[in-house]
N, C-alpha and C. Protein backbone atom coordinates (compact mmCIF):
# COMPACT_ATOMS: atom_id res chain seq x y z
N UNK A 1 -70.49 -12.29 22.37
CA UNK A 1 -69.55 -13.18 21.75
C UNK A 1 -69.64 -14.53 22.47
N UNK A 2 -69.83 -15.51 21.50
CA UNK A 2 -69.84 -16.89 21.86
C UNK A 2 -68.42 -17.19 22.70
N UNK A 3 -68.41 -18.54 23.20
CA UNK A 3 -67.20 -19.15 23.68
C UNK A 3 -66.58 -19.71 22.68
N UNK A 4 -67.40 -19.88 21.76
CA UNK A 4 -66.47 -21.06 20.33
C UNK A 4 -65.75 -19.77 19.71
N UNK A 5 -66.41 -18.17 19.35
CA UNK A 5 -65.70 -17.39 18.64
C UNK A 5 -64.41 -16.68 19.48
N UNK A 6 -64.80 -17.03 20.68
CA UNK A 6 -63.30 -16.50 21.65
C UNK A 6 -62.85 -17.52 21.36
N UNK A 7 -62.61 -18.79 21.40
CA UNK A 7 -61.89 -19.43 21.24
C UNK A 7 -61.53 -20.03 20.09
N UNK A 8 -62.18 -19.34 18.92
CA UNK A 8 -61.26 -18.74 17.78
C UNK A 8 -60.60 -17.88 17.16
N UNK A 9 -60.96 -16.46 18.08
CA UNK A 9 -59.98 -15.31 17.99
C UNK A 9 -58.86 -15.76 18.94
N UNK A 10 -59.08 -16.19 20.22
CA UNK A 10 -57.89 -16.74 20.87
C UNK A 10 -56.62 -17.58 20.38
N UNK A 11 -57.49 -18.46 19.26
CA UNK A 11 -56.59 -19.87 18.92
C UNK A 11 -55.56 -18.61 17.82
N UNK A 12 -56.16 -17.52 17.00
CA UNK A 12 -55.88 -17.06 15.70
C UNK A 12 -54.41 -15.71 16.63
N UNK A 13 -55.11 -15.16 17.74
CA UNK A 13 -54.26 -14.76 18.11
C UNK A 13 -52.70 -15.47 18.72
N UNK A 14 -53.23 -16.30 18.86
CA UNK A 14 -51.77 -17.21 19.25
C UNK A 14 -50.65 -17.74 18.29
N UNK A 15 -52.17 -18.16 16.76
CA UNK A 15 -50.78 -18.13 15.76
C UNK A 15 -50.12 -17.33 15.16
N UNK A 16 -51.17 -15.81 15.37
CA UNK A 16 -50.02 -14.86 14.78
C UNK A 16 -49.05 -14.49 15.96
N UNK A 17 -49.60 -14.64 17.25
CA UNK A 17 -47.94 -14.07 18.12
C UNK A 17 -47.18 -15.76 18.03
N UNK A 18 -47.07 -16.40 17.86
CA UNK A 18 -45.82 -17.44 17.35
C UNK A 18 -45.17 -17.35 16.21
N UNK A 19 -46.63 -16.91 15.14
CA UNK A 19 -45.75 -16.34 13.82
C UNK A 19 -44.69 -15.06 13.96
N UNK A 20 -45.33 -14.20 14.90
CA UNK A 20 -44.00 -13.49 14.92
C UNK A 20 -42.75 -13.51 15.68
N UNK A 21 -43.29 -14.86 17.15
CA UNK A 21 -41.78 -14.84 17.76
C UNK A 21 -41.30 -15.40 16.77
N UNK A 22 -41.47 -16.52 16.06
CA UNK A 22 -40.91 -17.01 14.61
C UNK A 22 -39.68 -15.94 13.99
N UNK A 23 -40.68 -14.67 13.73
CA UNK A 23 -40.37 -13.94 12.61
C UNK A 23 -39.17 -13.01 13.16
N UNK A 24 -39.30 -12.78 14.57
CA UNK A 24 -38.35 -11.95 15.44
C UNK A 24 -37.07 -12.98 16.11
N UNK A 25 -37.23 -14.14 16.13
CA UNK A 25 -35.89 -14.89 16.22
C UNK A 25 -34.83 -14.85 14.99
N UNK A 26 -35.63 -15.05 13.65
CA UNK A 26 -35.17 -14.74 12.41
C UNK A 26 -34.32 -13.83 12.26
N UNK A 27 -34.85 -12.40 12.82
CA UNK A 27 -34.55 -11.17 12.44
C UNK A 27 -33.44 -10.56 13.68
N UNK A 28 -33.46 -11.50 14.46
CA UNK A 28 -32.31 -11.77 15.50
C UNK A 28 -31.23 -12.09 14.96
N UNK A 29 -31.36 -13.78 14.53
CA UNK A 29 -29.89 -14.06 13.20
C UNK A 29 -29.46 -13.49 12.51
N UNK A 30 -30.54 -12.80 11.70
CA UNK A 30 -30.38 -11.61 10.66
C UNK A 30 -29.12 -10.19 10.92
N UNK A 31 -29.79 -9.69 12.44
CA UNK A 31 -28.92 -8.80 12.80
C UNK A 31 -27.64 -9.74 13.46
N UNK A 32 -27.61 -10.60 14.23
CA UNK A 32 -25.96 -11.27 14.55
C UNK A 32 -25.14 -11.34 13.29
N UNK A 33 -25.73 -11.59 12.33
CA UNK A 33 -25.27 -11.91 11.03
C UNK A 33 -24.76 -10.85 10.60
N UNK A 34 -25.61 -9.67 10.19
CA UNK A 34 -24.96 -8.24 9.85
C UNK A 34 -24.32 -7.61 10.67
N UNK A 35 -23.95 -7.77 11.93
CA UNK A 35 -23.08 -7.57 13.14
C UNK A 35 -21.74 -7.85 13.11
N UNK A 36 -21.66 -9.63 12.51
CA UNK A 36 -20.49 -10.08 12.29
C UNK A 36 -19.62 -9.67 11.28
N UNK A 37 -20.63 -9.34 9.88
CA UNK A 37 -19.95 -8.77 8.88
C UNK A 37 -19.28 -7.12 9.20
N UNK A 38 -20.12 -6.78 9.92
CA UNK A 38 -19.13 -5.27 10.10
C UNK A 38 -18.37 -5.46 10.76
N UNK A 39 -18.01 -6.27 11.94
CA UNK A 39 -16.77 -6.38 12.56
C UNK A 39 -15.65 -7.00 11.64
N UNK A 40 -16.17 -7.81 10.48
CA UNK A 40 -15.37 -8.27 9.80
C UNK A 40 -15.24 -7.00 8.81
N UNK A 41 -15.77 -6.41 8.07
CA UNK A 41 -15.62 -4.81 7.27
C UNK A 41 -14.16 -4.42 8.54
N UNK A 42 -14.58 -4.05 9.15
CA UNK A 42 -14.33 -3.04 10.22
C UNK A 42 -12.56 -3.44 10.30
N UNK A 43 -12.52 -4.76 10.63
CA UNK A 43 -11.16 -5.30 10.74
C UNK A 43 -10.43 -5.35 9.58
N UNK A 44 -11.38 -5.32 8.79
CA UNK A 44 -10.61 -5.70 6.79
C UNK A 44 -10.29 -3.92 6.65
N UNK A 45 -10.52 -2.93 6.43
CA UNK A 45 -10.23 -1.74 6.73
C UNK A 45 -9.06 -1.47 7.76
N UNK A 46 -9.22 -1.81 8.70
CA UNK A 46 -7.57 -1.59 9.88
C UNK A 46 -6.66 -2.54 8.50
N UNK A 47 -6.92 -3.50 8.27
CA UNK A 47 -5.43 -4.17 7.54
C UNK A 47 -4.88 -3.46 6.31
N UNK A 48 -6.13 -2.55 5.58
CA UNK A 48 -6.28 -1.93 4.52
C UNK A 48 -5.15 -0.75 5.12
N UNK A 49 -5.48 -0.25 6.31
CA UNK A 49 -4.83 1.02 6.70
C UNK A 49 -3.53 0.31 6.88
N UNK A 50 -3.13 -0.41 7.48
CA UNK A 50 -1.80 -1.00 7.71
C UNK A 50 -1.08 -1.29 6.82
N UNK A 51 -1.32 -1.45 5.40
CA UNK A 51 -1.43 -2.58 4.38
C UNK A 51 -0.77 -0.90 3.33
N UNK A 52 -1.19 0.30 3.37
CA UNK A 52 -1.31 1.76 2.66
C UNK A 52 0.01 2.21 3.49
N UNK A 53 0.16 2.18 5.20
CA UNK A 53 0.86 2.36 5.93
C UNK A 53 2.51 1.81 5.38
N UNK A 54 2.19 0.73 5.01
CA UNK A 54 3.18 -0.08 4.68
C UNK A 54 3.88 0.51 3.59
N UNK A 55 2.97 0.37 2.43
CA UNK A 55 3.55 0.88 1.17
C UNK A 55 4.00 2.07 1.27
N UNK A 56 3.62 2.83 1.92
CA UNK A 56 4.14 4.17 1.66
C UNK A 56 5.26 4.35 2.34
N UNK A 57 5.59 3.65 3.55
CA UNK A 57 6.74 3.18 3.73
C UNK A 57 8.09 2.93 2.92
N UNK A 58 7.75 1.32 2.09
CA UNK A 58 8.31 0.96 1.04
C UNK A 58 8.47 1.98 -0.26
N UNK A 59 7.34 2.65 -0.59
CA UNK A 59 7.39 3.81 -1.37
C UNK A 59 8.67 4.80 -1.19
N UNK A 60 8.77 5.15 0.02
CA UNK A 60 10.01 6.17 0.33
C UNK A 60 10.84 5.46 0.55
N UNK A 61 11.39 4.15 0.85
CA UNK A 61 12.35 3.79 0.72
C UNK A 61 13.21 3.45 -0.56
N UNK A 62 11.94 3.16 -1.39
CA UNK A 62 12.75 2.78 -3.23
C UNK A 62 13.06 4.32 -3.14
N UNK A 63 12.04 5.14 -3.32
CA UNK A 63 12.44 6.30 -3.24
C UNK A 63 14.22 6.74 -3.11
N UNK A 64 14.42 6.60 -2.28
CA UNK A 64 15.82 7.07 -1.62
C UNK A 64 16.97 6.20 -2.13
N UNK A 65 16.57 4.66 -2.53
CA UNK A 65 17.37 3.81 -3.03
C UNK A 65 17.06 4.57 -4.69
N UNK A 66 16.56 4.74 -5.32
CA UNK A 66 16.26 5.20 -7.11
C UNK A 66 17.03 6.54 -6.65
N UNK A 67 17.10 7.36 -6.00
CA UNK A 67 17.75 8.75 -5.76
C UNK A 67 19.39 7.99 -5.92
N UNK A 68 19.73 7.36 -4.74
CA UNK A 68 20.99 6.71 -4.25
C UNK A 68 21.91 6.20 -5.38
N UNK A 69 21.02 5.53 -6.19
CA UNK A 69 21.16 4.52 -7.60
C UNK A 69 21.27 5.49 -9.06
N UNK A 70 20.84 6.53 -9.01
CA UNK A 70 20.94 7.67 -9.89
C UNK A 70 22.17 8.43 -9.55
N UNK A 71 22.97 8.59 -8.30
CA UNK A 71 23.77 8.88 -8.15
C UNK A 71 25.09 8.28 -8.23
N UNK A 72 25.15 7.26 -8.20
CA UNK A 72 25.94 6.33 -8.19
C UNK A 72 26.47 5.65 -9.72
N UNK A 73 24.91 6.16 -10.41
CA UNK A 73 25.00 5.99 -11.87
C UNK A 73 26.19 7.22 -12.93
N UNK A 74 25.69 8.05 -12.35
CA UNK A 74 26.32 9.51 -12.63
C UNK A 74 27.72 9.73 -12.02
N UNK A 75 28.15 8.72 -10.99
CA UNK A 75 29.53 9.13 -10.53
C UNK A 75 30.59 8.77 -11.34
N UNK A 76 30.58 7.08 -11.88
CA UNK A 76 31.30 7.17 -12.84
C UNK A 76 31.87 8.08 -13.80
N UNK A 77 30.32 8.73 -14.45
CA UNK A 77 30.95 9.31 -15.91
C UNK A 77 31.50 10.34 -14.93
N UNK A 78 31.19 11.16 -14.04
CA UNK A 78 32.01 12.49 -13.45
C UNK A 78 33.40 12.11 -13.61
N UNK A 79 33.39 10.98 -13.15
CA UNK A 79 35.12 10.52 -12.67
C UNK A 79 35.33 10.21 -14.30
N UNK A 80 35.07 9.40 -15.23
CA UNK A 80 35.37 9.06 -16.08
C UNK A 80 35.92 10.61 -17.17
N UNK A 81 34.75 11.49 -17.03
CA UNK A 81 35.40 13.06 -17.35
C UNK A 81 37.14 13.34 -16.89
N UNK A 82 36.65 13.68 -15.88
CA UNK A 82 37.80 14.44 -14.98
C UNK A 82 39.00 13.29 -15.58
N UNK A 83 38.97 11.60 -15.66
CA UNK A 83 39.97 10.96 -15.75
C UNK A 83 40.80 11.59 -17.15
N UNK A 84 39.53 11.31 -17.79
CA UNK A 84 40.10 11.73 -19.83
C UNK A 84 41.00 13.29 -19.95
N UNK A 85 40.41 14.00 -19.10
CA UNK A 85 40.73 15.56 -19.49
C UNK A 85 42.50 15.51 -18.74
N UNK A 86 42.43 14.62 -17.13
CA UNK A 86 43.80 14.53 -17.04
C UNK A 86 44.85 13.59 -17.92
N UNK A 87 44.42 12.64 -18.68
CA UNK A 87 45.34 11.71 -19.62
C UNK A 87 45.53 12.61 -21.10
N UNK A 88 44.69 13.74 -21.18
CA UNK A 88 44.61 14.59 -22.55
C UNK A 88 45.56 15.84 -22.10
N UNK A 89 45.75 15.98 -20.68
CA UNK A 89 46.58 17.08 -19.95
C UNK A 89 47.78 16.25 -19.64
N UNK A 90 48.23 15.23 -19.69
CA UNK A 90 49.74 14.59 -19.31
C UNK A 90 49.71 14.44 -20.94
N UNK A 91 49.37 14.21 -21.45
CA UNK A 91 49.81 14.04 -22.96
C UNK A 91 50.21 14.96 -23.39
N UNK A 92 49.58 16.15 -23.32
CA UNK A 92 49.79 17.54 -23.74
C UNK A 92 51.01 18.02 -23.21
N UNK A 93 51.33 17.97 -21.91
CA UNK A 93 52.41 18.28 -21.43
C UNK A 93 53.65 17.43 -21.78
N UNK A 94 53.30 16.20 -22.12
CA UNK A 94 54.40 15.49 -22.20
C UNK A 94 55.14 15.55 -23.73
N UNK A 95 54.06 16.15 -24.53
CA UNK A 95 54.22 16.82 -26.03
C UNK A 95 55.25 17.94 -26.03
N UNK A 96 54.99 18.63 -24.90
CA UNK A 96 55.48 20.22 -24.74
C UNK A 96 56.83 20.00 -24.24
N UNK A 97 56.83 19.30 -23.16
CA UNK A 97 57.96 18.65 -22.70
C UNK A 97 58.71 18.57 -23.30
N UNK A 98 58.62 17.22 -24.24
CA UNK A 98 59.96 16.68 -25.77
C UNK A 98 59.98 17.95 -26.80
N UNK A 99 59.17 18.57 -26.49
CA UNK A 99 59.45 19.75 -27.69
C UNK A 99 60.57 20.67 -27.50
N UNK A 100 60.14 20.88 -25.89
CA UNK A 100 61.68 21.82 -24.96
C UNK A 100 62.42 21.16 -24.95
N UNK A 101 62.60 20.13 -25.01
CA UNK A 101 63.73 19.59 -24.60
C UNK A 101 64.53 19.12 -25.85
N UNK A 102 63.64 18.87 -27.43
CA UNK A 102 64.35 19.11 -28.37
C UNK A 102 64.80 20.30 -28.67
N UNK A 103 63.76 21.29 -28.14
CA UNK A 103 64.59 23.07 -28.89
C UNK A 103 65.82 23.11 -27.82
N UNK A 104 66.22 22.76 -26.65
CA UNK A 104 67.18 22.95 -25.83
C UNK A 104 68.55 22.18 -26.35
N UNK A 105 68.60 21.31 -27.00
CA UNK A 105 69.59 20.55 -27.60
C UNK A 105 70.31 20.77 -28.59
């Protein structure tokens, strides 16, 4: 082997190892880059969990307020019952009443 062809496999080897520190700095960014996004995944998921945490929270609390509010709905008419049946029971009696008290006269 000549000196001119070493020192054209030499020159050829040099541009492919620059072409690849080239290509391996690249692929450096490449991975910082896909690094950053999973820490960013990674953190967007914890808020996701916090975020599910939450609602289900809020979930059981309407919960207990729609229970609370259903009851509260229903107390009226209970009372509103019980009120009618006693104004239909003083009436009644108060019927029976003037009745004795006309047959007593």
């Amino acid at each position: 082997m000549t000196d001119e062809e070493l020192e054209h496999r030499l020159t050829a080897v040099e541009n492919r190892a620059q072409s690849n520190t080239h290509r391996l700095d690249e692929l450096g960014k490449l991975t910082d880059a896909v690094n950053g996004m999973n820490t960013n995944i990674k953190l967007t998921i914890q808020q996701l969990e916090n975020t599910n945490k939450s609602l289900e929270i809020v979930t059981a609390q309407n919960k207990k307020q729609d229970d609370r509010l259903t009851a509260l709905e229903k107390a009226p008419g209970t009372f509103g019952n019980k009120l009618w049946w006693a104004v239909i029971a003083a009436l009644v009696s108060g019927l029976v009443a003037y009745e004795l008290t006309m047959l007593l006269h």
